[in-house]
Structure formats: structure tokens, C-alpha cells
C-alpha atoms as a PDB file:
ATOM      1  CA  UNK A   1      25.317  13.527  -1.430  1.00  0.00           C
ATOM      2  CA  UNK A   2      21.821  12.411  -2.243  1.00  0.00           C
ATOM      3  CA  UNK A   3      21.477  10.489   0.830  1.00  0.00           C
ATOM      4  CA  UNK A   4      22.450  13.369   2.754  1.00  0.00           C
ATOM      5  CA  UNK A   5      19.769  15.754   1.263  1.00  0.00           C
ATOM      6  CA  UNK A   6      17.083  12.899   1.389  1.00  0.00           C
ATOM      7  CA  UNK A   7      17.942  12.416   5.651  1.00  0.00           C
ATOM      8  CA  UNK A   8      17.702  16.407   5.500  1.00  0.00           C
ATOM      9  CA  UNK A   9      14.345  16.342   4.256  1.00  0.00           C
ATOM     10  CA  UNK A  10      12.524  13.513   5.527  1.00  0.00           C
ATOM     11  CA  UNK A  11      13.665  12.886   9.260  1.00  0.00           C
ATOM     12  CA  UNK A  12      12.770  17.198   9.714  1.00  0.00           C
ATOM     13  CA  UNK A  13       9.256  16.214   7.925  1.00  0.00           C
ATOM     14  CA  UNK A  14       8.617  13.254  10.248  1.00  0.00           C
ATOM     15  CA  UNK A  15       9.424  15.340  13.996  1.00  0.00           C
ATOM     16  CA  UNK A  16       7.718  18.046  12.255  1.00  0.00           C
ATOM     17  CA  UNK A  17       4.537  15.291  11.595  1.00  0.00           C
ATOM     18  CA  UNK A  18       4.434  14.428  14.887  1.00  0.00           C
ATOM     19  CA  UNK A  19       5.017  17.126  17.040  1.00  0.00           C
ATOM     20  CA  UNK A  20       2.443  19.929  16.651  1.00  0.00           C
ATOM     21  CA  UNK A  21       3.973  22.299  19.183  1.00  0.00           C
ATOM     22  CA  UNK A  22       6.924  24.874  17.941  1.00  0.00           C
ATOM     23  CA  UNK A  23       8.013  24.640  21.429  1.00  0.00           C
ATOM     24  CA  UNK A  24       8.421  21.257  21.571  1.00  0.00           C
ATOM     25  CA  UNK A  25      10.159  21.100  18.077  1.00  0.00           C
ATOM     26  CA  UNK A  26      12.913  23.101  19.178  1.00  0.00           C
ATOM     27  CA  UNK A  27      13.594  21.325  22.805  1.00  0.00           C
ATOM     28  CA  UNK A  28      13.396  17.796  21.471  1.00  0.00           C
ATOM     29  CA  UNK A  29      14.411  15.101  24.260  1.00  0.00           C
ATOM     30  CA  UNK A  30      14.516  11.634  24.474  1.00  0.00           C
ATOM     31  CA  UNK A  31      10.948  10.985  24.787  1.00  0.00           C
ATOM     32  CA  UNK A  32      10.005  12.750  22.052  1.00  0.00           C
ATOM     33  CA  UNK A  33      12.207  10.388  19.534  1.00  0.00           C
ATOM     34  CA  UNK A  34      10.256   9.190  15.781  1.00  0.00           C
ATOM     35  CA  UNK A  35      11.833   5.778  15.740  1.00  0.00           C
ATOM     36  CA  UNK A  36      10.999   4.709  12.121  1.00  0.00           C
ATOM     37  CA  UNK A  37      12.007   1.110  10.092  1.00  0.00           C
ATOM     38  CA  UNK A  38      11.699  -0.089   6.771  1.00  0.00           C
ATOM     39  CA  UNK A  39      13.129  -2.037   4.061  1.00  0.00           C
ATOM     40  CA  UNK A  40      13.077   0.894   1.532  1.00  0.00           C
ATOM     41  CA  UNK A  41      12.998   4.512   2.247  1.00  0.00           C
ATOM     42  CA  UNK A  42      13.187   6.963  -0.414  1.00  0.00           C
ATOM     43  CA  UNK A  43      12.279  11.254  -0.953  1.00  0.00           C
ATOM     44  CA  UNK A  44      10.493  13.039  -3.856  1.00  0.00           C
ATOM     45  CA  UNK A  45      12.503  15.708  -2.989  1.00  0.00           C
ATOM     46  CA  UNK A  46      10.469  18.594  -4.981  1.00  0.00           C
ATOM     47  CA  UNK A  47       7.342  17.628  -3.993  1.00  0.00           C
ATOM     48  CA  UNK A  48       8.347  17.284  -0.398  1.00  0.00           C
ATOM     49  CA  UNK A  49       7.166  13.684   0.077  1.00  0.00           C
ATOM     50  CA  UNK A  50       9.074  11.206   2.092  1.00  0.00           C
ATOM     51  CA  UNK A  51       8.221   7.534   1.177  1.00  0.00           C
ATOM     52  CA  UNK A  52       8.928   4.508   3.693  1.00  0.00           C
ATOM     53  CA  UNK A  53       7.869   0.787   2.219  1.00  0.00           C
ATOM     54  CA  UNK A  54       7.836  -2.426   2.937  1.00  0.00           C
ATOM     55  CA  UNK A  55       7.415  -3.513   7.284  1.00  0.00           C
ATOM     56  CA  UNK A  56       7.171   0.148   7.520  1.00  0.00           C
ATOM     57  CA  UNK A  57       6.830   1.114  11.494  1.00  0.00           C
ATOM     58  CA  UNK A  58       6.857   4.867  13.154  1.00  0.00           C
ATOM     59  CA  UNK A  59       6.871   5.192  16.967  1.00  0.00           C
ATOM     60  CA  UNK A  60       6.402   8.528  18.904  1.00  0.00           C
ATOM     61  CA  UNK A  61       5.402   8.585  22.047  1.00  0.00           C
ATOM     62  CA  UNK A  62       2.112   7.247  22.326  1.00  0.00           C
ATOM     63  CA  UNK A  63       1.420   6.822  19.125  1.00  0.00           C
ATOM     64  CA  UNK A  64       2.435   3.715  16.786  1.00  0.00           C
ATOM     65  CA  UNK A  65       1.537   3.410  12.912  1.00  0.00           C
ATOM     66  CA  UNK A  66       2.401  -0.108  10.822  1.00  0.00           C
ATOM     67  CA  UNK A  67       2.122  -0.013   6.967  1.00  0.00           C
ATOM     68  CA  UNK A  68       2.890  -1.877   4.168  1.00  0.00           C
ATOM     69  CA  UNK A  69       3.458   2.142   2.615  1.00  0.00           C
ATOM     70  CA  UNK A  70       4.128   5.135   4.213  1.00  0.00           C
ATOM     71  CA  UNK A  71       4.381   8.514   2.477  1.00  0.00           C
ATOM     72  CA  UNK A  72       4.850  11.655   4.325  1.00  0.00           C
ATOM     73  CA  UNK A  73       3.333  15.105   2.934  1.00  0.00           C
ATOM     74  CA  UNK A  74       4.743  18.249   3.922  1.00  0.00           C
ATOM     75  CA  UNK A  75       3.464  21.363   1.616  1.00  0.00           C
ATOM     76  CA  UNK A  76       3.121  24.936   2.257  1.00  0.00           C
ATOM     77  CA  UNK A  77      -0.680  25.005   1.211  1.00  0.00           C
ATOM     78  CA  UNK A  78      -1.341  22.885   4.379  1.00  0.00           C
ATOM     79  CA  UNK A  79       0.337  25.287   6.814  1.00  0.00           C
ATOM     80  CA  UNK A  80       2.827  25.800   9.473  1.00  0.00           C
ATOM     81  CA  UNK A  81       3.317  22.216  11.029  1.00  0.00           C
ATOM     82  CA  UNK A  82       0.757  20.200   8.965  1.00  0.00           C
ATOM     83  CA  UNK A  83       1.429  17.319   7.922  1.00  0.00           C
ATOM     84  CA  UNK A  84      -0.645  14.341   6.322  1.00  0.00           C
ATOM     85  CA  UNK A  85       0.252  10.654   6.604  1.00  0.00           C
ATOM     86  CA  UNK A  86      -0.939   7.860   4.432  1.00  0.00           C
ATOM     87  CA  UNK A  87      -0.685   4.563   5.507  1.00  0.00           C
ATOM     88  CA  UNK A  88      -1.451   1.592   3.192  1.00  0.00           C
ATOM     89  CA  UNK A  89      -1.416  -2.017   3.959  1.00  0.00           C
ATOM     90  CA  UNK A  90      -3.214  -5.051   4.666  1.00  0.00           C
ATOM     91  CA  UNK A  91      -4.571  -3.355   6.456  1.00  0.00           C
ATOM     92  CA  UNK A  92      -2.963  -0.789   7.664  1.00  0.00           C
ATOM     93  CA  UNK A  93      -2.541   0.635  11.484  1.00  0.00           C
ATOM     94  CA  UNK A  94      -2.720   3.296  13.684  1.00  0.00           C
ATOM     95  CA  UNK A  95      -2.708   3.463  17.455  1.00  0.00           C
ATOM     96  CA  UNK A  96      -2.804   6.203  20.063  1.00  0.00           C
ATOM     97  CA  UNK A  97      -3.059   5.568  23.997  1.00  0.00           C
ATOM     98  CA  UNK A  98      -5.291   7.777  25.333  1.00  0.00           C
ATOM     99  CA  UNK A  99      -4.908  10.032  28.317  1.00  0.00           C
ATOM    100  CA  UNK A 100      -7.537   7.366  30.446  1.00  0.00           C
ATOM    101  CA  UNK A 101      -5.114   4.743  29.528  1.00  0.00           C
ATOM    102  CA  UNK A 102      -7.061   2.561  26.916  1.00  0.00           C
ATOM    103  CA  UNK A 103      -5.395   2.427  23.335  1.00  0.00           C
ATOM    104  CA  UNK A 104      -7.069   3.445  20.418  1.00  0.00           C
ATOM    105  CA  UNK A 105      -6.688   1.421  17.315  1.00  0.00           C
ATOM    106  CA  UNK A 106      -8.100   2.548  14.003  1.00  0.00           C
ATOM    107  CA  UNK A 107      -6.842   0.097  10.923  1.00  0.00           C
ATOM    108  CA  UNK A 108      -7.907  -0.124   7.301  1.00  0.00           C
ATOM    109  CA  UNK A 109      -6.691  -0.307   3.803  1.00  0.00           C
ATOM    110  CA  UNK A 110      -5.719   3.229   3.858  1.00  0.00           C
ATOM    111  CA  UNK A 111      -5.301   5.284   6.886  1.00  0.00           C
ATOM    112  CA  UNK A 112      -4.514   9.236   6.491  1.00  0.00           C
ATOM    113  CA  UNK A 113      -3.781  10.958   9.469  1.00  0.00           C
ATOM    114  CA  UNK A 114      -3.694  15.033   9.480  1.00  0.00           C
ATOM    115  CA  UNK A 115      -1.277  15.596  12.084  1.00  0.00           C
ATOM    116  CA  UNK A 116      -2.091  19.044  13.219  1.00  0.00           C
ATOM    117  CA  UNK A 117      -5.991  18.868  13.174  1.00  0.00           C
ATOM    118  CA  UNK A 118      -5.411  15.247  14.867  1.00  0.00           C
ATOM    119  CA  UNK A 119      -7.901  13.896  11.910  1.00  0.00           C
ATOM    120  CA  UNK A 120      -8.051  10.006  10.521  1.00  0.00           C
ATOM    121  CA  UNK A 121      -9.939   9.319   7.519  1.00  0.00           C
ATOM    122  CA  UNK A 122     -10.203   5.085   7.492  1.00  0.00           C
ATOM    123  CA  UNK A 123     -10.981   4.189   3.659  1.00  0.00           C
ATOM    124  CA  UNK A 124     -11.899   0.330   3.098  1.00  0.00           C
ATOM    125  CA  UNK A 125     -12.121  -2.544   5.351  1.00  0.00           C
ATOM    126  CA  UNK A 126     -12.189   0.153   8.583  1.00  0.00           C
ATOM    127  CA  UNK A 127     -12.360  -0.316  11.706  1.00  0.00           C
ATOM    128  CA  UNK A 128     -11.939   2.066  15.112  1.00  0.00           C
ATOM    129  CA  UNK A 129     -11.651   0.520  18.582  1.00  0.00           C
ATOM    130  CA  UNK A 130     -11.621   1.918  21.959  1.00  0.00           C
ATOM    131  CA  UNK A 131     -12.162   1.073  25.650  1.00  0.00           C
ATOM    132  CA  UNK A 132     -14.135  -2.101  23.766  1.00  0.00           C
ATOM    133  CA  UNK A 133     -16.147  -0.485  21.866  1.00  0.00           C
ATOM    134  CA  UNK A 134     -15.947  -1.277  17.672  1.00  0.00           C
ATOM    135  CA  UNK A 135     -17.058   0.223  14.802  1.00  0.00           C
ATOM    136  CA  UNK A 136     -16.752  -1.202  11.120  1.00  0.00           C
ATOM    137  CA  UNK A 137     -17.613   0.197   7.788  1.00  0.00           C
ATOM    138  CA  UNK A 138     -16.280   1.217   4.489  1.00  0.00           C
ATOM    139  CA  UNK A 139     -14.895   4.078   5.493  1.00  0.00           C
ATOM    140  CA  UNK A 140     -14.847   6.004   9.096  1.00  0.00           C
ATOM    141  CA  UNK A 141     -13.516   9.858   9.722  1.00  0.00           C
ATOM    142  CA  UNK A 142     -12.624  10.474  13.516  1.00  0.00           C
ATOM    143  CA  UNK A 143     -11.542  13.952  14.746  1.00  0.00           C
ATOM    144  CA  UNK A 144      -9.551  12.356  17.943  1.00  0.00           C
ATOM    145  CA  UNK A 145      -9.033  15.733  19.169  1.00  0.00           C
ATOM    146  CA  UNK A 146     -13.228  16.330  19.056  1.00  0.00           C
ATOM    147  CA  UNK A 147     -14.101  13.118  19.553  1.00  0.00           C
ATOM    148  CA  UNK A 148     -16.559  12.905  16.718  1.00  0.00           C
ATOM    149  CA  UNK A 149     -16.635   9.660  15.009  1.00  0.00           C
ATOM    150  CA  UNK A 150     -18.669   9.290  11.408  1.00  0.00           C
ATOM    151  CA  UNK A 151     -19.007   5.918   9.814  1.00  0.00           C
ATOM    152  CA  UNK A 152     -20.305   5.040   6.609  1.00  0.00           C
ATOM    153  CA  UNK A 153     -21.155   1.919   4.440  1.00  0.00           C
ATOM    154  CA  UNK A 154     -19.827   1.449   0.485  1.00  0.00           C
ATOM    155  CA  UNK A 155     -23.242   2.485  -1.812  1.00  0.00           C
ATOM    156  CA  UNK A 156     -22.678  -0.505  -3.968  1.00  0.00           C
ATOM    157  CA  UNK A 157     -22.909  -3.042  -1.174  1.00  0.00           C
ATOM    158  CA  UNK A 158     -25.256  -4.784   1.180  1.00  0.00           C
ATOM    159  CA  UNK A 159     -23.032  -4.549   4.364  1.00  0.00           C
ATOM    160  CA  UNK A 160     -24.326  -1.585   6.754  1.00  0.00           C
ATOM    161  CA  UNK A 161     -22.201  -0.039   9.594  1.00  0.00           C
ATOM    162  CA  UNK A 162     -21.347  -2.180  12.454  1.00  0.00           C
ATOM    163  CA  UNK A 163     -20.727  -0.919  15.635  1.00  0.00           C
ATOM    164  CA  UNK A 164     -20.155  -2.982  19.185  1.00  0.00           C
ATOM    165  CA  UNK A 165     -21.201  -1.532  22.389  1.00  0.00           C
ATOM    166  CA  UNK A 166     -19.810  -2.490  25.612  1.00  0.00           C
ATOM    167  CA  UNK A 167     -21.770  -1.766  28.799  1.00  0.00           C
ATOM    168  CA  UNK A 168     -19.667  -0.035  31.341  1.00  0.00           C
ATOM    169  CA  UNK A 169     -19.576  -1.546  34.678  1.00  0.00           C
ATOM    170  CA  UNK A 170     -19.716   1.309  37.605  1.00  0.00           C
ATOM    171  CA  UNK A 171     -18.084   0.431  40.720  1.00  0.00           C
ATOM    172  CA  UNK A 172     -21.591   0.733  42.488  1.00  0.00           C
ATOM    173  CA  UNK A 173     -21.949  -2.777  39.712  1.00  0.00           C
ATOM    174  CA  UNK A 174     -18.693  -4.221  40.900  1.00  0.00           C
ATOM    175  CA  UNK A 175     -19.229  -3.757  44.691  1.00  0.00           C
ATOM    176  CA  UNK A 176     -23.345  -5.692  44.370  1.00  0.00           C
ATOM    177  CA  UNK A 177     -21.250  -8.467  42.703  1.00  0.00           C
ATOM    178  CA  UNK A 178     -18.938  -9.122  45.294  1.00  0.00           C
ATOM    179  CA  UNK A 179     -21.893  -8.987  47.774  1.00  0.00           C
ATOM    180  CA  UNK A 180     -21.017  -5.849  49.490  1.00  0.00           C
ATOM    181  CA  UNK A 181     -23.665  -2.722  50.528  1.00  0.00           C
END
């Protein structure tokens, strides 16, 4: 009985977590399958909070998180369709391929993800990569949907925000290397 309220809870909060279109809720298909695994999964049934531990992995689409922990948060005060993820691990990881085709990969101690505003906050040991570029610092927030990226380093320590810049080769570039006009 308890097993059957728990999968009525959390699998509805997880296609709910990743899909933020009613439309697409009620039509899903096979590409929009959560495929989740874990060695423990367990639901705080009041509070609404699924928990996934141990080799925890979610994949939707183009999207893949890894975790040590996963809890999933599903309250009224956040809304219709909001839902926030926190991922902890060592480290913990989040990836999204992007519509240009490069894969963004965002890892840290603890990663929380607001679904519907498409939001990470990165809190110790983070990192965000993309198209290979790299930023690390104590803590990162990235609106993905904006793409605003904020970085900061811990007060207490000596280590200042790192970031990696790639130069972007043009074809114009590629062509004068070959030796062609």
C-alpha cells in the first residue's frame, strides 16, 4: 500500500519537474520518458519530497543529472509546475545539450535546479562548462534560459574566480589555414 502511494507521488513530481509545458504533461510520448535509478528511493509524503540516494541518475531528454542525493520538491508556494531539485555528491552533476549542439555541464557539491525558471545555483567546488569555455568558483548562479552567468569566490579564502576562455575560430580562420583565398 505504501509503495503504491509513494510511486503515486514521486514519479507525477518528477514528469511534472521536468516538463514545464501543461501541454506536454498531458500528451507524454516516448521521448519525453524520466528514466531514474538508485539504490534507495524513498517519499516524505506530507511534505511532498521525493528522495532518490545512492548512484542516483535522472535522464529526460536532453538533460542528465548524477548525484550521490537527490530530493525532489514539489510545494504549492512555488507554483503551478515548479519544481526544485537538489543534487548532492562528490560532486554532483548536471548536463543539458544545447540547441547549437554543445553540452552544458555545471557540477558541484550541491546543485539546485528550479525547473520552471530553468535556474542552477552551483554551491562549493563549482564549476560551469560550455562550448570550452570554464568557469570555477565557490559558488555560480546561471539562468540557462537568460543566459546570465554570476560567479563568486568563498569570503574566507584566497582562491578568486576562474574562468577559461576559448577563442572561437571563424571559418574565414579555418579557410587562411588550409591556404585557401
Amino acid at each position: 500500500m505504501t509503495n503504491k502511494i509513494l510511486k503515486s507521488l514521486i514519479i507525477p513530481t518528477l514528469i511534472l519537474a521536468f516538463n514545464s509545458n501543461a501541454a506536454e504533461q498531458n500528451s507524454l510520448s516516448a521521448a519525453n520518458q524520466i528514466s531514474i535509478s538508485a539504490d534507495k528511493q524513498e517519499g516524505q509524503l506530507k511534505a511532498n519530497v521525493g528522495i532518490f540516494e545512492k548512484n542516483v541518475e535522472i535522464i529526460h531528454g536532453n538533460r542528465r543529472i548524477t548525484a550521490d542525493r537527490l530530493e525532489v520538491h514539489k510545494r504549492d508556494e512555488l507554483g503551478d509546475n515548479q519544481q526544485l531539485l537538489i543534487a548532492t555528491g562528490s560532486p554532483a552533476r548536471f548536463e543539458e545539450k544545447q540547441s547549437d549542439g554543445t553540452t552544458m555541464s555545471a557540477s558541484a557539491d550541491e546543485v539546485r535546479y528550479d525547473v520552471s525558471k530553468r535556474f542552477l545555483t552551483l554551491v562549493g567546488n563549482a564549476q560551469v562548462s560550455q562550448a570550452g569555455q570554464k568557469i570555477n568558483a565557490k559558488s555560480i548562479t546561471y539562468d540557462i534560459e537568460q543566459q546570465l552567468i554570476s560567479a563568486e569566490k568563498d569570503e574566507n579564502s584566497t582562491d578568486r574566480v576562474h574562468t577559461i576562455l576559448v577563442p572561437i575560430e571563424t571559418k574565414k580562420s579555418k579557410k587562411d589555414d588550409k591556404g585557401q583565398p
